[in-house]
C-alpha atoms as a PDB file:
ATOM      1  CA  UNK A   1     226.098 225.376  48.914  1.00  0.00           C
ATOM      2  CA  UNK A   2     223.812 223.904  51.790  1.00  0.00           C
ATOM      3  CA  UNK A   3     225.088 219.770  53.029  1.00  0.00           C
ATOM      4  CA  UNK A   4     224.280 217.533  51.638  1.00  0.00           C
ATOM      5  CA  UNK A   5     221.277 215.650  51.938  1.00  0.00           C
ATOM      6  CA  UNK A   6     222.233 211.917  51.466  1.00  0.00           C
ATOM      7  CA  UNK A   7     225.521 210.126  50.383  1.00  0.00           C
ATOM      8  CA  UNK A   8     224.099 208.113  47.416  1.00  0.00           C
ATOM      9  CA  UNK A   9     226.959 208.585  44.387  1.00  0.00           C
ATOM     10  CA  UNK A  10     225.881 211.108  42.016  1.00  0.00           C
ATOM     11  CA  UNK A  11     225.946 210.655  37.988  1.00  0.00           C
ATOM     12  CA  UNK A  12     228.658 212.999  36.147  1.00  0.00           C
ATOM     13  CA  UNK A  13     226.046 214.094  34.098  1.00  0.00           C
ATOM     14  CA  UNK A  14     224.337 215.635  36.520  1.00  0.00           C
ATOM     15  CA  UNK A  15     227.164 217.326  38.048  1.00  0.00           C
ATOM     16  CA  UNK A  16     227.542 218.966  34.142  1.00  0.00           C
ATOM     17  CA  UNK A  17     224.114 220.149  34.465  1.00  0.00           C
ATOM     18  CA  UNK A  18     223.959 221.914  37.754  1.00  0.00           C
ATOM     19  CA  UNK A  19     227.230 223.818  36.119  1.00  0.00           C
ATOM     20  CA  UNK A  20     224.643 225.380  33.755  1.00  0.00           C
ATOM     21  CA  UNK A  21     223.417 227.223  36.893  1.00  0.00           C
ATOM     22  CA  UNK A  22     226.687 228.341  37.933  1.00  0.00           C
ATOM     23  CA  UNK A  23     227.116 232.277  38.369  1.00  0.00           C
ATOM     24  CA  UNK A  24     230.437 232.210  37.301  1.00  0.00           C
ATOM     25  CA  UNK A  25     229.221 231.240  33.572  1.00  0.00           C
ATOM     26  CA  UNK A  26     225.456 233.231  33.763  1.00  0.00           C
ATOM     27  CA  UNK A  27     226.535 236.802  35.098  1.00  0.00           C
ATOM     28  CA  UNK A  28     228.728 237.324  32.222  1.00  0.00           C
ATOM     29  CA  UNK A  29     226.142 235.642  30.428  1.00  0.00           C
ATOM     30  CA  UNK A  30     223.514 238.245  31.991  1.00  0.00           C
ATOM     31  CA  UNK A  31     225.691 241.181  30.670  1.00  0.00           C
ATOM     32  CA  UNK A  32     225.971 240.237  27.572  1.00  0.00           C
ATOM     33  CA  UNK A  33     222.226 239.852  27.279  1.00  0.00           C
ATOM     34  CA  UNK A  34     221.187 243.138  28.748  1.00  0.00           C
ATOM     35  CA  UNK A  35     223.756 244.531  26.218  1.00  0.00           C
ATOM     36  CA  UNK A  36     222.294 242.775  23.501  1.00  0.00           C
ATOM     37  CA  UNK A  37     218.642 243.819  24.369  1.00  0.00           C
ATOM     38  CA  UNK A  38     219.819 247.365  24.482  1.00  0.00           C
ATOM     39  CA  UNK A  39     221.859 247.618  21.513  1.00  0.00           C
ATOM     40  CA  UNK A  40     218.925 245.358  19.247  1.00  0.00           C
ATOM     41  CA  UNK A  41     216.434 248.157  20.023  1.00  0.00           C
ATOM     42  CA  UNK A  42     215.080 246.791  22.870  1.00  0.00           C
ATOM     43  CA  UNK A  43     215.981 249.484  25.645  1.00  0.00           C
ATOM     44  CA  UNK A  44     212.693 248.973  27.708  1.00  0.00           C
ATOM     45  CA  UNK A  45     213.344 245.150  27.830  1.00  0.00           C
ATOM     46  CA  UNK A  46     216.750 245.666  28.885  1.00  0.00           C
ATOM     47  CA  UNK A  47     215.976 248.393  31.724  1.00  0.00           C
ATOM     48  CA  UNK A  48     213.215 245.800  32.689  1.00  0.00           C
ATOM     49  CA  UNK A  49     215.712 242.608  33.002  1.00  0.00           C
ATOM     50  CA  UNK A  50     218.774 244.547  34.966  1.00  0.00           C
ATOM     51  CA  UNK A  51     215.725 246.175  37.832  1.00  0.00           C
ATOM     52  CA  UNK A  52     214.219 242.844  37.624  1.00  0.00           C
ATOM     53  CA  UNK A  53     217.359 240.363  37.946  1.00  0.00           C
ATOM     54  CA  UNK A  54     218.965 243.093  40.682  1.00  0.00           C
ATOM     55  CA  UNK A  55     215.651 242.619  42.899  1.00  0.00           C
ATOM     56  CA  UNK A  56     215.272 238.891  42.481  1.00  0.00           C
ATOM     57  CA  UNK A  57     219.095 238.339  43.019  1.00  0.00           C
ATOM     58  CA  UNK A  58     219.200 240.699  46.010  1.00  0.00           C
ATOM     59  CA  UNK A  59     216.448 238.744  47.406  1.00  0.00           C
ATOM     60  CA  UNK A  60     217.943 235.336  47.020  1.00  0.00           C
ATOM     61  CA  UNK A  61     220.988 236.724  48.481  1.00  0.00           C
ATOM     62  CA  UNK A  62     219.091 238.353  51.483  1.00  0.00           C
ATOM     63  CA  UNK A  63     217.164 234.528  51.938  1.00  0.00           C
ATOM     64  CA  UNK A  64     220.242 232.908  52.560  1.00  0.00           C
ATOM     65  CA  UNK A  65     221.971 235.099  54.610  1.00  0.00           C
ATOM     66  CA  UNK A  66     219.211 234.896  56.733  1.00  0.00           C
ATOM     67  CA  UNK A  67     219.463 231.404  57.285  1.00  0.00           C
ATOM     68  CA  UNK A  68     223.191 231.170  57.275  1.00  0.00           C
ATOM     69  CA  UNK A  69     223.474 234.115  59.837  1.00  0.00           C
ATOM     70  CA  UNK A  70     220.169 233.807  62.212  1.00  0.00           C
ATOM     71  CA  UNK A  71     218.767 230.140  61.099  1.00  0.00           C
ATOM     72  CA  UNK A  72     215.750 231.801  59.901  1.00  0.00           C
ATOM     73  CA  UNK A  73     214.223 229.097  57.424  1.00  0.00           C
ATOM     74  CA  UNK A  74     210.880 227.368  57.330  1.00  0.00           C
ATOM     75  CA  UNK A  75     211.118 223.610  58.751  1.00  0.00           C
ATOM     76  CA  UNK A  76     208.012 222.396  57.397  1.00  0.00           C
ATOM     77  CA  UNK A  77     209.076 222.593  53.495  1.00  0.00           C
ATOM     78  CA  UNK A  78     213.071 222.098  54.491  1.00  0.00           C
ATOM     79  CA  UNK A  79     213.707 225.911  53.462  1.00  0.00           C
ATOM     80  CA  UNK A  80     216.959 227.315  53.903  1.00  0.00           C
ATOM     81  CA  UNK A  81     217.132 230.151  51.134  1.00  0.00           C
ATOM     82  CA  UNK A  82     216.466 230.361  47.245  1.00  0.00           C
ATOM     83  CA  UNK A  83     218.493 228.129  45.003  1.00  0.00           C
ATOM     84  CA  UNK A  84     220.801 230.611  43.523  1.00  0.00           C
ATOM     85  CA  UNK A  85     221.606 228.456  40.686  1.00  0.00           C
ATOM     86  CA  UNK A  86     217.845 227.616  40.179  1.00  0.00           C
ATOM     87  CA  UNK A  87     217.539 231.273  39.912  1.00  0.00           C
ATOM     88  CA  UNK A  88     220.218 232.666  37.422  1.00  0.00           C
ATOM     89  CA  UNK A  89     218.980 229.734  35.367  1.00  0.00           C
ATOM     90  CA  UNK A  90     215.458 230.568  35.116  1.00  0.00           C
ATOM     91  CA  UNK A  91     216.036 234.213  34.755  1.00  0.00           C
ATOM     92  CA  UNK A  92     218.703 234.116  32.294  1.00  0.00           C
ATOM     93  CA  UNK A  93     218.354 230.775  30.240  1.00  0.00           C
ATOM     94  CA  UNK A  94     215.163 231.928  28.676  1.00  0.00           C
ATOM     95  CA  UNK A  95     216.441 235.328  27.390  1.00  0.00           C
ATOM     96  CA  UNK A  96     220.505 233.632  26.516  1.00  0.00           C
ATOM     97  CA  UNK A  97     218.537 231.032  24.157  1.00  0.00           C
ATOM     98  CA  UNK A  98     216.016 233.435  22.846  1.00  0.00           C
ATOM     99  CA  UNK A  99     219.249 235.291  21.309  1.00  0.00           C
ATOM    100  CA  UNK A 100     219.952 232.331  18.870  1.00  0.00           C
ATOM    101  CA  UNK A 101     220.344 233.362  15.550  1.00  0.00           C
ATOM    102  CA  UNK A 102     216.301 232.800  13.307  1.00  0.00           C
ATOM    103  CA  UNK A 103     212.896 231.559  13.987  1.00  0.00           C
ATOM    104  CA  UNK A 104     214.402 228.765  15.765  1.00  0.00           C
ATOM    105  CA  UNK A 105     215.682 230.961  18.391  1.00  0.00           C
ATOM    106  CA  UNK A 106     212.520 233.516  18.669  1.00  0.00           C
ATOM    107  CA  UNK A 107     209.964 230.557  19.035  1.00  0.00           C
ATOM    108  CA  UNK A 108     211.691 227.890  20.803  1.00  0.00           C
ATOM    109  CA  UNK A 109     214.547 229.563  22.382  1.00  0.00           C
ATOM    110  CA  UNK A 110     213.065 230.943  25.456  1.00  0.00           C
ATOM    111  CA  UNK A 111     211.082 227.737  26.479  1.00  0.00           C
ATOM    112  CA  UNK A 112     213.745 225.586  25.716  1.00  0.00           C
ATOM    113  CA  UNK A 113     215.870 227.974  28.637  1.00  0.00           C
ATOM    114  CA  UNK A 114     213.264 227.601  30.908  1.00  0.00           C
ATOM    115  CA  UNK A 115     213.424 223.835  30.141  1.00  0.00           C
ATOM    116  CA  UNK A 116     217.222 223.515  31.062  1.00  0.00           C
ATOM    117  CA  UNK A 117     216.738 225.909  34.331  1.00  0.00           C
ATOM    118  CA  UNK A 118     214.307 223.550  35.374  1.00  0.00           C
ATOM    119  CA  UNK A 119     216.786 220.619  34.370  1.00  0.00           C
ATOM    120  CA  UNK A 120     219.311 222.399  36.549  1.00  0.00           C
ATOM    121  CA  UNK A 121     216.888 222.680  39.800  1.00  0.00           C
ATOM    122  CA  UNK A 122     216.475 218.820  39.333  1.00  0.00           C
ATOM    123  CA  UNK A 123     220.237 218.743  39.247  1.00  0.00           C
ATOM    124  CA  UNK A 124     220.691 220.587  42.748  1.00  0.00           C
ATOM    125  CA  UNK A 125     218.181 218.231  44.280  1.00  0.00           C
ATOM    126  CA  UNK A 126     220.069 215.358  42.990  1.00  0.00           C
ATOM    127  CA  UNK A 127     223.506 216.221  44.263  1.00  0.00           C
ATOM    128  CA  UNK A 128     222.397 217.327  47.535  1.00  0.00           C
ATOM    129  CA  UNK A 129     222.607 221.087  47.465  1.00  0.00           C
ATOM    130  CA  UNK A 130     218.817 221.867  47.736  1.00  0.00           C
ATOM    131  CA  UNK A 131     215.400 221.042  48.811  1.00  0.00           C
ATOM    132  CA  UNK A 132     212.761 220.541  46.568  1.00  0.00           C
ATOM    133  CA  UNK A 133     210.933 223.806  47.721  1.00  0.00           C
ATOM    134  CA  UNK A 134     214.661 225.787  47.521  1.00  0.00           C
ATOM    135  CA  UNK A 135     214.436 224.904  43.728  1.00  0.00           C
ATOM    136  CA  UNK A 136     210.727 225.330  42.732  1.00  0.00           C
ATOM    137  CA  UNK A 137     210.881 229.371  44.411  1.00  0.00           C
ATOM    138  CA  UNK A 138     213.927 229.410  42.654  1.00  0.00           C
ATOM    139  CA  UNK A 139     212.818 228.591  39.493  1.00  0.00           C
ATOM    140  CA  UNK A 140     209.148 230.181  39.914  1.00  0.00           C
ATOM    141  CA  UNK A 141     211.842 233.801  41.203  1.00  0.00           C
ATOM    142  CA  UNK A 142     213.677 233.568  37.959  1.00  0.00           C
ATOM    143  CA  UNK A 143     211.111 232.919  35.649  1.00  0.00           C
ATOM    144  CA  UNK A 144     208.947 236.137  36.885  1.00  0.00           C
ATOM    145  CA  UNK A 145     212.614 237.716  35.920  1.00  0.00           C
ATOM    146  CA  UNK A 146     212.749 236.364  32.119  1.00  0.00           C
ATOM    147  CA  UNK A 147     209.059 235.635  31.149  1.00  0.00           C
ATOM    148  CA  UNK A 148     207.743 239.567  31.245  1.00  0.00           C
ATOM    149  CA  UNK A 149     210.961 240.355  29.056  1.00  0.00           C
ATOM    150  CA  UNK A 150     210.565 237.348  26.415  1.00  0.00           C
ATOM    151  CA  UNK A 151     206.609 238.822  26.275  1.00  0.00           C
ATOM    152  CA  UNK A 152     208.313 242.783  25.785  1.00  0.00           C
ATOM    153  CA  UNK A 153     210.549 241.144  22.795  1.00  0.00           C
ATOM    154  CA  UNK A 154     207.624 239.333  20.929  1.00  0.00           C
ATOM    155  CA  UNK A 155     208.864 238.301  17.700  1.00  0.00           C
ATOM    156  CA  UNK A 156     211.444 241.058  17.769  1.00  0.00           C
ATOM    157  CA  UNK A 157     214.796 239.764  16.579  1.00  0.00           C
ATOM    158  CA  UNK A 158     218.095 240.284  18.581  1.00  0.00           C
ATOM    159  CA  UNK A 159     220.667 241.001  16.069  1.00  0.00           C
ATOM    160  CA  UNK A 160     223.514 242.307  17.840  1.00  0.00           C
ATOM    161  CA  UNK A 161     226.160 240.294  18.118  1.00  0.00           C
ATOM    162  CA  UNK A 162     226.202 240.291  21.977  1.00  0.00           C
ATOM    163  CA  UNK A 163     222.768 238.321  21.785  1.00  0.00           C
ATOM    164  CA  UNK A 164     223.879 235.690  18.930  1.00  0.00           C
ATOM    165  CA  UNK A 165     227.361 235.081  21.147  1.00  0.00           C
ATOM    166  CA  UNK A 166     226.280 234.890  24.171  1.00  0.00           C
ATOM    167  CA  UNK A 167     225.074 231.026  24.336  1.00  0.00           C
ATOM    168  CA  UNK A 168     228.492 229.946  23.232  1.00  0.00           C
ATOM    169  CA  UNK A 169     229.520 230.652  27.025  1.00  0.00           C
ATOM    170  CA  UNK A 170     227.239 227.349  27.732  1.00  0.00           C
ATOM    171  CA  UNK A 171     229.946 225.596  26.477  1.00  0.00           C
ATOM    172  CA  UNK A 172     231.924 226.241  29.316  1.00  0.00           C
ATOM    173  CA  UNK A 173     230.125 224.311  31.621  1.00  0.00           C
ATOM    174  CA  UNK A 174     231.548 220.926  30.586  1.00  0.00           C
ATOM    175  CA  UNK A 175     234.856 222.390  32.257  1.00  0.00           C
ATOM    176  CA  UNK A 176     234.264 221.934  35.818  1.00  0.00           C
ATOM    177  CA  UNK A 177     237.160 224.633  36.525  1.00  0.00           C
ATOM    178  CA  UNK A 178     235.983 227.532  34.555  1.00  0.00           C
ATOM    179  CA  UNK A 179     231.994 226.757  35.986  1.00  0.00           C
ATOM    180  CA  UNK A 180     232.802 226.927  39.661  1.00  0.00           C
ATOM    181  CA  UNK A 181     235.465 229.796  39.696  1.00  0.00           C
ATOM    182  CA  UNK A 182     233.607 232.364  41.183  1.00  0.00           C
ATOM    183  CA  UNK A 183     232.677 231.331  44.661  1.00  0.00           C
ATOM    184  CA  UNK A 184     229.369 233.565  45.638  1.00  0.00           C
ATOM    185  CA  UNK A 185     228.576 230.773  47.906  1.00  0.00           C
ATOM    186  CA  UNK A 186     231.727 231.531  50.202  1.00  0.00           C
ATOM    187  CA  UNK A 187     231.104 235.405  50.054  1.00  0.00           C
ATOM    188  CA  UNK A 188     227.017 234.966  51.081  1.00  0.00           C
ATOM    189  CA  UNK A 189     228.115 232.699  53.791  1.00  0.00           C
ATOM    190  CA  UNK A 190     230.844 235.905  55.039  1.00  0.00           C
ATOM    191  CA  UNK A 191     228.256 238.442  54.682  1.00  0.00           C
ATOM    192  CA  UNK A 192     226.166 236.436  56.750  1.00  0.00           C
ATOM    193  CA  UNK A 193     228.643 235.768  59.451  1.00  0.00           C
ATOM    194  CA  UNK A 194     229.807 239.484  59.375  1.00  0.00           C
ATOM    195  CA  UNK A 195     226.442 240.799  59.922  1.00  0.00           C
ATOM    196  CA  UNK A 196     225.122 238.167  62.774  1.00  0.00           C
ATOM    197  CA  UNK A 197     228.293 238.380  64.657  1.00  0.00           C
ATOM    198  CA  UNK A 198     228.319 234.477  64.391  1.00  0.00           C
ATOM    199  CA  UNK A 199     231.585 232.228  63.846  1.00  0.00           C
ATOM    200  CA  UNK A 200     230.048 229.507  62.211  1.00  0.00           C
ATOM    201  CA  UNK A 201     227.226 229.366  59.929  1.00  0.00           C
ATOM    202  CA  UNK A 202     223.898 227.698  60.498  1.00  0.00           C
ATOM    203  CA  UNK A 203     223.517 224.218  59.291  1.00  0.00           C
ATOM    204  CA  UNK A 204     220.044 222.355  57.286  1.00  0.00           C
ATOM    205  CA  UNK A 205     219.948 220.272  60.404  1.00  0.00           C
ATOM    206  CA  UNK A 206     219.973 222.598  62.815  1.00  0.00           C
ATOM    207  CA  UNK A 207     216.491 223.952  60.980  1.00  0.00           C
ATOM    208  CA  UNK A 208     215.336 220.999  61.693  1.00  0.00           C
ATOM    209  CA  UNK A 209     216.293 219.935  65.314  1.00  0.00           C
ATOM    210  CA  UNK A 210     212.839 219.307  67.481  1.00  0.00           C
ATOM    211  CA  UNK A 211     212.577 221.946  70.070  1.00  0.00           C
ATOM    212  CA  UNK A 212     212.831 220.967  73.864  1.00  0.00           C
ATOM    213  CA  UNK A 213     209.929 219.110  75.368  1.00  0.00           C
ATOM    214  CA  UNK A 214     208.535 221.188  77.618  1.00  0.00           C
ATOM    215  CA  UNK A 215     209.327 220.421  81.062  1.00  0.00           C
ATOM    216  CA  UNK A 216     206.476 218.310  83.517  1.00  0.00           C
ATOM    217  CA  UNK A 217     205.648 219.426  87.072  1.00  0.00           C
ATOM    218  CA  UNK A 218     206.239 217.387  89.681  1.00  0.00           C
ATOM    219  CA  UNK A 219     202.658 216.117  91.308  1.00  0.00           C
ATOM    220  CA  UNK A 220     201.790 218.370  94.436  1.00  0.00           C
ATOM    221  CA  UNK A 221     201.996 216.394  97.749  1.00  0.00           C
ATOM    222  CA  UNK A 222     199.050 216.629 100.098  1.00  0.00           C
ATOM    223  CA  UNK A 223     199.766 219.232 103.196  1.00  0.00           C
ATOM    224  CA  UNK A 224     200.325 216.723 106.282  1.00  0.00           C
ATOM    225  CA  UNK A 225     202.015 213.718 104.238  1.00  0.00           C
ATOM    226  CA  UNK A 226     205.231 211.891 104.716  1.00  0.00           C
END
């Protein structure tokens, strides 16, 4: 998780909705759906989601450790690497809710997900983990992850049990233990260090410290003066 960006005291409630993000609840959550897809019929769909999610996640990963590693980030927009919350969120909300059992869950399911990913990109604004732009390429990532899929599945129904159980792992995200156990953001930040050869990572404000002036040249004296 990047600093954070001001000290103001942060609502509980929004603390319970950037858990919804957390990869320790959506990867299993991402298994089960791909399982789901594939045993409800919907093999294409499911080979779709796994190249899709692996490419999107590998590039989130790769943004980070870029910036943790080398400082590579974009000043202007305070970027320092995709939102990985924002990201699981968008790309797996959609599809976890479109498994809900009826019409309810076919028509409403997967833009009620992309609601709550969108929720949860609000949240990491709020309690200083990312920028604004972190979260909307985040959420823009994950939603070219889970919106082809949804559009594969149609009105198809997901029967297996796999895709009706899966949403019950949201509950877990009111337990603030069992949504932060798996800490992704410590291993991204030793990838990063392993590969620069750094021994501490890059920090937000370090992206945006102003550059040296340049410096002036003293004015030429006239040959012959004292």
């Amino acid at each position: 998780m990047s600093e954070a960006l001001s000290n103001t005291p942060i609502a509980p409630v929004w603390w319970t909705v950037t858990h919804f993000g957390s990869s320790s609840l959506l990867l299993p959550a991402f298994v089960l759906v791909a399982f789901g897809l594939w045993r409800s019929g919907a093999q294409a769909a499911a080979r779709h989601y796994v190249v899709a999610m692996t490419a999107a996640v590998a590039l989130t990963v790769t943004s980070k450790c870029l910036f943790y590693g080398w400082g590579i980030g974009i000043a202007a927009i305070d970027f320092t690497g995709v939102s990985g919350h924002g990201l699981l969120a968008a790309a797996i909300l959609p599809l976890l809710l479109r498994g809900l059992p009826g019409r309810w869950g076919r028509e409403l399911g997967a833009p009620l997900g992309a609601a709550l990913a969108l929720l949860v990109g609000v949240s990491r604004v709020v309690v200083g983990a990312h920028s604004v732009s972190e979260v909307v390429a985040a959420w823009l990532l994950g939603l070219a992850v889970s919106v082809p899929v949804v559009r594969r599945l149609g009105q198809v129904p997901l029967r297996h049990p796999a895709s009706r159980w899966a949403p019950c792992l949201l509950v877990l995200a009111l337990n603030t233990s069992t949504a932060t156990y798996l800490p992704t953001h410590a291993m991204e930040v030793r990838i990063a260090l392993w590969l620069s050869g750094k021994v501490q990572p890059f920090r937000r404000h370090q992206l945006h410290q102003a550059a040296p002036a340049p410096a002036t040249l003293a004015p030429a004296v006239p040959a012959g003066a004292h």
